[in-house]
Structure formats: structure tokens, C-alpha cells
Protein backbone atom coordinates (compact mmCIF):
# COMPACT_ATOMS: atom_id res chain seq x y z
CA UNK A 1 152.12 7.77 78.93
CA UNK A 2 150.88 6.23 81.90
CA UNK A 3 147.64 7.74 83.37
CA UNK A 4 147.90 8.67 87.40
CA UNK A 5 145.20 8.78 89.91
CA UNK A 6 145.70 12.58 91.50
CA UNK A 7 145.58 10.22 95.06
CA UNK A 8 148.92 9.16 94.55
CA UNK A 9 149.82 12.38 95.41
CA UNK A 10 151.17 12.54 98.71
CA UNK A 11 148.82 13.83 101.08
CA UNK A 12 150.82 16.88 102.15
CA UNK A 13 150.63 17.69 98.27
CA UNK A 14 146.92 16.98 98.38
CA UNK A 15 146.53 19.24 101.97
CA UNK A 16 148.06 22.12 100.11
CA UNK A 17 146.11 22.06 97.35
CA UNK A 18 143.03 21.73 99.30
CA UNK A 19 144.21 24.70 101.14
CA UNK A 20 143.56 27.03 97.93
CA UNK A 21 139.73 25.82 97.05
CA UNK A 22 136.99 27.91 98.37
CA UNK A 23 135.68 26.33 101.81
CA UNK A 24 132.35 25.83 100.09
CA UNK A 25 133.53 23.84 97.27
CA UNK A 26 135.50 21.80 99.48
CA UNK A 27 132.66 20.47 101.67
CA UNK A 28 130.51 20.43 98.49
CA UNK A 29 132.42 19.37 96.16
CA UNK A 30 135.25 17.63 97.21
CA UNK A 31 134.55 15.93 100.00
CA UNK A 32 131.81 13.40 98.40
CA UNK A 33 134.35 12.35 95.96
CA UNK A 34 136.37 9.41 98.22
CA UNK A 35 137.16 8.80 101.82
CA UNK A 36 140.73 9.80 101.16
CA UNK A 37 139.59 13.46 100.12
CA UNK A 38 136.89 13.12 103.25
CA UNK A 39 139.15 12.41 105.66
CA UNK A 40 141.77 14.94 104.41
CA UNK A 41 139.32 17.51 104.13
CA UNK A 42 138.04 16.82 108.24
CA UNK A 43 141.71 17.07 109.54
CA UNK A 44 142.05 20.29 111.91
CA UNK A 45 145.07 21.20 109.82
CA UNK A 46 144.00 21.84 106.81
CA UNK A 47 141.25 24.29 108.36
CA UNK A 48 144.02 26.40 110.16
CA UNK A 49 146.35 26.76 107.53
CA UNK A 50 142.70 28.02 105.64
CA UNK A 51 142.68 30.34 108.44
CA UNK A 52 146.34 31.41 108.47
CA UNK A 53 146.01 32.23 104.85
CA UNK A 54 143.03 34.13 104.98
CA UNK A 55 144.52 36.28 107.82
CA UNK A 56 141.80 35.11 110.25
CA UNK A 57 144.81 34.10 112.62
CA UNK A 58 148.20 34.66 113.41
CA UNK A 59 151.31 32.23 113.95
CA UNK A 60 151.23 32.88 117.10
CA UNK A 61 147.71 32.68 117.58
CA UNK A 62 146.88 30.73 121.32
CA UNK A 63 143.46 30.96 121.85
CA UNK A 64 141.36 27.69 121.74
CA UNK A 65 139.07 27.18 119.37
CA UNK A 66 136.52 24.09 119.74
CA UNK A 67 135.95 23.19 115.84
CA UNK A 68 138.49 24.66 113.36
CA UNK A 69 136.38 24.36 109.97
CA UNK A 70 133.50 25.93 111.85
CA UNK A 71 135.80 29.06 112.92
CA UNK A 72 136.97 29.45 109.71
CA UNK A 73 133.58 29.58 108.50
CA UNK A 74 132.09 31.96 110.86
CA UNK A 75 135.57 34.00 110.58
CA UNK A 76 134.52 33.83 106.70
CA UNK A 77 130.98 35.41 107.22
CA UNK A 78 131.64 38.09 109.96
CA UNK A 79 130.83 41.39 108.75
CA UNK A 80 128.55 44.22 109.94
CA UNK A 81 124.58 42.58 108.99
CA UNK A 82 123.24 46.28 109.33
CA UNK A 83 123.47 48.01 106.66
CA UNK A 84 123.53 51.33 105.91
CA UNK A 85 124.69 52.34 110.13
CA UNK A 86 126.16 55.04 109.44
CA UNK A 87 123.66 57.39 107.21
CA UNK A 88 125.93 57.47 104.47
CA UNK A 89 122.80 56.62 102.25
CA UNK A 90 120.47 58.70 103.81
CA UNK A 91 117.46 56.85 105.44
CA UNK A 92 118.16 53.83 103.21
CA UNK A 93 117.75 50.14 104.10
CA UNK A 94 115.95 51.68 107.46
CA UNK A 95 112.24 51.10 108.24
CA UNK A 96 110.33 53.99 109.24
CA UNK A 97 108.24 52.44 111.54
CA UNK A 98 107.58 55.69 113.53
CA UNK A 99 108.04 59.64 112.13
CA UNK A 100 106.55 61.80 114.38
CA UNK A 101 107.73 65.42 115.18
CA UNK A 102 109.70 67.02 112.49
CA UNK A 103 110.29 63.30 111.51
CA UNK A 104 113.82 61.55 110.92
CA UNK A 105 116.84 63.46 109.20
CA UNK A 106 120.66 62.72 109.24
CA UNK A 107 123.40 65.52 109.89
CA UNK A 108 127.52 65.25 110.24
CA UNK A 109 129.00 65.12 112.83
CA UNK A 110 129.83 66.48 115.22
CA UNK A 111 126.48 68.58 115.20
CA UNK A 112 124.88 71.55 116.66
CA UNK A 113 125.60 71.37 120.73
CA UNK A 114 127.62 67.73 120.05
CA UNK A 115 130.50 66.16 120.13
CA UNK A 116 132.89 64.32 117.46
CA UNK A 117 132.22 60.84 117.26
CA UNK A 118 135.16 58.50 118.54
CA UNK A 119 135.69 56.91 115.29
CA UNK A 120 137.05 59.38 113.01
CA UNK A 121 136.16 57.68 109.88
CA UNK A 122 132.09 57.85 111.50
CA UNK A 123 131.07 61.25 109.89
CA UNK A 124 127.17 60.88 109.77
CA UNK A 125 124.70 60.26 112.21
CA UNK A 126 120.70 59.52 112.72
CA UNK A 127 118.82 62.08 114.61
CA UNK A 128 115.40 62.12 115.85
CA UNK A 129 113.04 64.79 116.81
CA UNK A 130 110.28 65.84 119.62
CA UNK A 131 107.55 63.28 118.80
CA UNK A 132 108.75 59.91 119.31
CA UNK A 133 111.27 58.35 116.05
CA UNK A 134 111.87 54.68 115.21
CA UNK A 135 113.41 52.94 112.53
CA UNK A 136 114.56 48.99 112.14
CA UNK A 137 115.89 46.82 109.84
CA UNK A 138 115.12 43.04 110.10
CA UNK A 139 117.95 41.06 109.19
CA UNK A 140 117.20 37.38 107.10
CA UNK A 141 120.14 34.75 108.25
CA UNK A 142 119.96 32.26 105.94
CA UNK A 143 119.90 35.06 103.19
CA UNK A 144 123.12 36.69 104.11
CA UNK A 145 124.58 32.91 103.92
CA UNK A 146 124.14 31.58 107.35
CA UNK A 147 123.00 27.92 107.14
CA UNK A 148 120.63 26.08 109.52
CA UNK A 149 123.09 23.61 111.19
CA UNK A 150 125.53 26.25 111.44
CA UNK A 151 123.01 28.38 113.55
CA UNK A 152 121.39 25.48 115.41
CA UNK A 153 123.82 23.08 116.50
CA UNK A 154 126.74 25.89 116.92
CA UNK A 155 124.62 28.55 118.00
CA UNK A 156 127.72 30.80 117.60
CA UNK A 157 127.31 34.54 119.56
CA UNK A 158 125.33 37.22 118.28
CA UNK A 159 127.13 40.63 118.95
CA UNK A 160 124.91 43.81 118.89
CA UNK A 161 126.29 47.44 119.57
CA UNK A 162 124.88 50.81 119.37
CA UNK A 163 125.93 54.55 120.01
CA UNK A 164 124.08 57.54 121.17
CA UNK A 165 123.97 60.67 121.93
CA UNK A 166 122.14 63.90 123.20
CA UNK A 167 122.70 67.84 122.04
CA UNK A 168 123.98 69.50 125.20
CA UNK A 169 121.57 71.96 125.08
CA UNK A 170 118.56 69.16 124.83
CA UNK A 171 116.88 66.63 127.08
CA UNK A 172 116.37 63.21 125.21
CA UNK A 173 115.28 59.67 125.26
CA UNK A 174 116.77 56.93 123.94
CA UNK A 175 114.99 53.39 122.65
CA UNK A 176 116.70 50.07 121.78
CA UNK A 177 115.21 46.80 121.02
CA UNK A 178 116.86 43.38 119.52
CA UNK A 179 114.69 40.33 119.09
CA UNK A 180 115.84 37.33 117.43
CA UNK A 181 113.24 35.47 115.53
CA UNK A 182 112.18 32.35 113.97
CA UNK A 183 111.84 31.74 110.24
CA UNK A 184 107.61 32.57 110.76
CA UNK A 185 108.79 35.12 113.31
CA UNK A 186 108.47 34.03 116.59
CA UNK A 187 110.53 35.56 118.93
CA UNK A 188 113.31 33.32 120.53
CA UNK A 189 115.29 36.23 122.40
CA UNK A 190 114.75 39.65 123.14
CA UNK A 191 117.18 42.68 124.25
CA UNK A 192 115.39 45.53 125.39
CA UNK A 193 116.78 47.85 128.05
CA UNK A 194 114.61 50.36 129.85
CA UNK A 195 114.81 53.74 127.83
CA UNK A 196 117.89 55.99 128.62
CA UNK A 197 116.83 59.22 129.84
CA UNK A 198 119.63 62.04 129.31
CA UNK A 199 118.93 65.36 130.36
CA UNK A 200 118.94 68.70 129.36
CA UNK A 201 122.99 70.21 129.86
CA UNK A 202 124.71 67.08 129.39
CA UNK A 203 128.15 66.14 128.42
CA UNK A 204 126.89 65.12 124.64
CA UNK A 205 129.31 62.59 124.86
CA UNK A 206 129.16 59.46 122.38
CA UNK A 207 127.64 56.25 124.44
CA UNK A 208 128.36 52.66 123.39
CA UNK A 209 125.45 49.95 123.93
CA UNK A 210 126.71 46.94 123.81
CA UNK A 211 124.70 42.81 124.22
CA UNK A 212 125.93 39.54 123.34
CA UNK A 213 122.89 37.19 122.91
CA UNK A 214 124.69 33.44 123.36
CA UNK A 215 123.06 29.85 124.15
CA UNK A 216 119.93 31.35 122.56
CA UNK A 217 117.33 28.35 121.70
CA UNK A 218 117.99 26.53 118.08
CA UNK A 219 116.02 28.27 115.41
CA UNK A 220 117.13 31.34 115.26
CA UNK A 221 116.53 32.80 111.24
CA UNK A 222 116.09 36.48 111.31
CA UNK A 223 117.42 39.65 113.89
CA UNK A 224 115.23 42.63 114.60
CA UNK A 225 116.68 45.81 114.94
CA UNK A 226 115.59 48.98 116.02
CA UNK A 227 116.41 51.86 117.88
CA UNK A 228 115.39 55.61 118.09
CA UNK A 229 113.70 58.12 120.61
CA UNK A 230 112.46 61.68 121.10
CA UNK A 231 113.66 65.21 122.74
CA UNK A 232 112.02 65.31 125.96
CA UNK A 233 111.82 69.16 125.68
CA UNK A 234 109.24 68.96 122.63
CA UNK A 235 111.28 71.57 120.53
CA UNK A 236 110.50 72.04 117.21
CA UNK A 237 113.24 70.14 114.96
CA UNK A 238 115.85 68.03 115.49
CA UNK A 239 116.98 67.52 119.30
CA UNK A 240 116.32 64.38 120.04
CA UNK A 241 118.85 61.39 120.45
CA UNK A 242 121.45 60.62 117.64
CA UNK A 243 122.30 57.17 116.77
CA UNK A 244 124.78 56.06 114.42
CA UNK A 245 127.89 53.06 113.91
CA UNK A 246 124.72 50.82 114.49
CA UNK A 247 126.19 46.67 113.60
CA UNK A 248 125.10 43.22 114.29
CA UNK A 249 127.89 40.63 114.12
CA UNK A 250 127.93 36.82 114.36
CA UNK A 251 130.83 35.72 116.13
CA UNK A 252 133.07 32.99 115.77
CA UNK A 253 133.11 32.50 119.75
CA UNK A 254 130.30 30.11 121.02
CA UNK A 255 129.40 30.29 124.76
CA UNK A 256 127.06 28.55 126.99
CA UNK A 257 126.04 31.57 128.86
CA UNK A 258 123.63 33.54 128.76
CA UNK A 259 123.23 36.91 126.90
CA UNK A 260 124.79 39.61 129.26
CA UNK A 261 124.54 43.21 128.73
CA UNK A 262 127.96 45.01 128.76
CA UNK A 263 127.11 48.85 129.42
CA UNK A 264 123.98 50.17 131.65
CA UNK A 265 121.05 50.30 131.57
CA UNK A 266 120.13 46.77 132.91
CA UNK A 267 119.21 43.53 130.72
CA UNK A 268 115.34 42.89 130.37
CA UNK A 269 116.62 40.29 128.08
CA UNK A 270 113.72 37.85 127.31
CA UNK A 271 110.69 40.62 127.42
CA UNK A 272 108.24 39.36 124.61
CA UNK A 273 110.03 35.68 124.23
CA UNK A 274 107.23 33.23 122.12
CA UNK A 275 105.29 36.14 120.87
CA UNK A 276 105.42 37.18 116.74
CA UNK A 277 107.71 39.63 115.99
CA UNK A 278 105.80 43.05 115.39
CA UNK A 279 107.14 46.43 114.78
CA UNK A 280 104.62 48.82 116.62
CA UNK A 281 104.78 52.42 117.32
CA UNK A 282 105.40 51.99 121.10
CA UNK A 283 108.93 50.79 121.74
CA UNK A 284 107.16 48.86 125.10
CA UNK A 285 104.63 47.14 122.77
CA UNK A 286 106.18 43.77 121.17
């Protein structure tokens, strides 16, 4: 019995079954072995239908995308890099980098003098207390499988969104800071709004912070996160600002603009830019 070459397939045969190997294995793998398999494994097609299949579009998708195998990559990695947001585990995976007061503690929702959150499925939340609270996590890129060209040359959009919120009864103030850092920690970009100052016999209402850091400089290997405050009443226990649904998401969008805040307070986007990254006590200190 005569012995065929697999490429004497036809190459719609080949396409499909190309369609059904991992996307690493493909580029690592596969594409090496010949030109035929290269040059199948570069055509746009093959990375849509990839797509399609893993639900990442629809059929009637119409939105353009600039390079189809890196979408489906970035579409591939996109998950929440925080872990832990919502307090389901307690204080784990957070840094304590500041515990004054009656320190950190987690509560449900909706809380003493609050409101429900406007997820449903969010049923825990952060809380801080009358000295001033912070916690971070510092999130390692290349660990949670982004590679270097993909960050570099693509620079795809780095989403970051956080909620707070105030007990009614309770005057608060509420920290955020995002840095994005090199892989000896340098920081390349910085979010950090001027603190949000709610006062006493407010609404309680949920607030979304929301920043998009895009066209940041190459070199980007690790995100700093942190976030926190304290009561401005200086009660004993737990009235300062709640946090929770905390994420960081890389995007499969890449823009040339710059990083623009989408809620208030105003953008001091690029505060501490070519300093190391250092997690301090003072939320002003980088």
C-alpha cells in the first residue's frame, strides 16, 4: 500500500484540520515543519474560523480587526489578572501594604448604611477603616502567559476598573493607583487620580472607576495594583470606603491613543513615570 505525504491533502482539508490544534502548537509546532504548513498556518482564514469556533466572534461579526492570529490570541488570554476581587477568599492574594485603624476586614453586601451592589452575583466586598487602608497585588505578565513580542510590538490595551463605595452614615476617602512596570520595575505608566472625597450622608451608591492605559512605551512586564482609603470621621471600626469587583484585563483592541480616564476624578496619568515601582504607606508617595 502506497505511502502518502499528508500534503496531498487538499488544503481546505489541511485548513480544517489546522483549525482543531491548539494555537500554540500550531505556531510551535507546525508551522516550522514546511512552507506549505507556514503559509497555511499565516492565512487570515484559518485564524477566524479559530475564532468562530472558540466563540470569540460571531457570523455576523463586522468589526475590523488589524491582525487575526493576534486577536485570537489576546481573545484566548483575556480574563480578570486580579485575583481574588471580590473577597470571596478573604484577604487572600492581597498585599497589606497599609493596616491602620481597626485594620482591613470583608463583609456582604449590601452592608450596614449601603447599598446592593449592581452585579447580583458580587456578594462580598473590601472595607477599610479610620486610619488609612491599602492593599495591592502586582501582577507578572509574562507569568500569566503574555509573551514579550506580543506586549511590545502589539502593545494591545490594558483595561483597569474599580468600584466603591461609602456607608451613608460615614464620610470617606477613596485611593487608587495603577502603574505599569518593567521587568526590574521601572515604571512605564502610571494611573493615579486625586483621592475621592465622599461625605458624610451620601447616596452609598456603587461607583465604577474605569482607565484604559493604550500606546504605553514597549516593555511593559508587570501591573501594580492598589487601592484603599480611610473614614474621614475617625470612628472606631469599619466605615471607611468599600471596594470590591476589582479586574485588570488585556484587551484584544490596540489603539494609538493615549490612556484616557472614563469616570471622574481627572487623569494624573504619568505621575511617577521612570521611577522603581515601590509600595509605600502614602498613596502620594511612588
Amino acid at each position: 500500500m502506497a505511502v502518502v505525504s499528508i500534503n496531498q491533502l487538499p488544503e481546505t482539508i489541511l485548513m480544517e484540520l489546522f483549525t482543531h490544534v491548539p494555537a500554540r502548537e500550531l505556531l510551535r509546532n507546525c508551522r516550522p515543519v514546511c512552507r506549505l504548513w507556514r503559509d497555511l498556518i499565516d492565512v487570515v482564514t484559518l485564524w477566524k474560523r479559530k475564532s468562530l469556533l472558540d466563540g470569540f466572534i460571531t457570523k455576523d461579526w463586522d468589526q475590523p480587526v488589524a491582525d487575526w492570529k493576534i486577536f485570537y490570541f489576546l481573545r484566548s488570554l483575556s480574563r480578570n489578572l486580579l485575583r481574588n476581587p471580590c473577597a470571596e477568599e478573604n484577604m487572600g492574594f492581597w498585599r497589606i501594604d497599609s493596616n491602620e485603624g481597626d485594620h482591613w476586614k470583608v463583609e456582604s453586601l449590601p452592608g450596614e448604611h449601603g447599598t446592593n451592589f449592581p452585579d447580583p452575583k458580587v456578594k462580598k466586598y473590601f472595607v477599610t477603616s479610620y486610619g488609612m487602608c491599602l492593599k495591592s497585588q502586582l501582577v507578572d505578565l509574562k507569568a500569566e502567559g503574555y509573551w514579550e513580542e506580543l506586549l511590545d510590538t502589539f502593545r494591545p490595551d490594558i483595561v483597569v476598573k474599580d468600584w466603591f463605595a461609602a456607608r451613608a452614615d460615614c464620610g470617606c476617602t477613596y485611593h487608587l493607583r495603577v502603574q505599569l512596570a518593567s521587568a526590574d520595575y521601572i515604571v512605564l505608566a502610571s494611573f493615579e487620580p486625586p483621592p475621592v472625597i465622599i461625605h458624610q450622608w451620601n447616596d452609598a451608591k456603587w461607583t465604577e472607576v474605569s482607565y484604559t492605559f493604550s500606546d504605553y512605551p514597549p516593555g511593559v512586564r508587570h501591573i501594580l495594583f492598589q487601592h484603599g482609603g480611610k473614614d474621614t470621621q475617625f470612628w472606631a471600626g469599619w466605615y471607611g470606603p468599600r471596594v470590591t469587583n476589582s479586574s485588570i484585563v488585556i484587551s484584544h483592541k490596540m489603539t494609538t491613543n493615549s490612556g484616557s480616564p472614563t469616570t471622574q476624578p481627572k487623569d494624573k496619568a504619568g505621575v511617577g513615570e521612570g521611577c522603581p515601582l515601590v509600595l509605600s504607606r502614602n498613596p502620594s508617595i511612588i
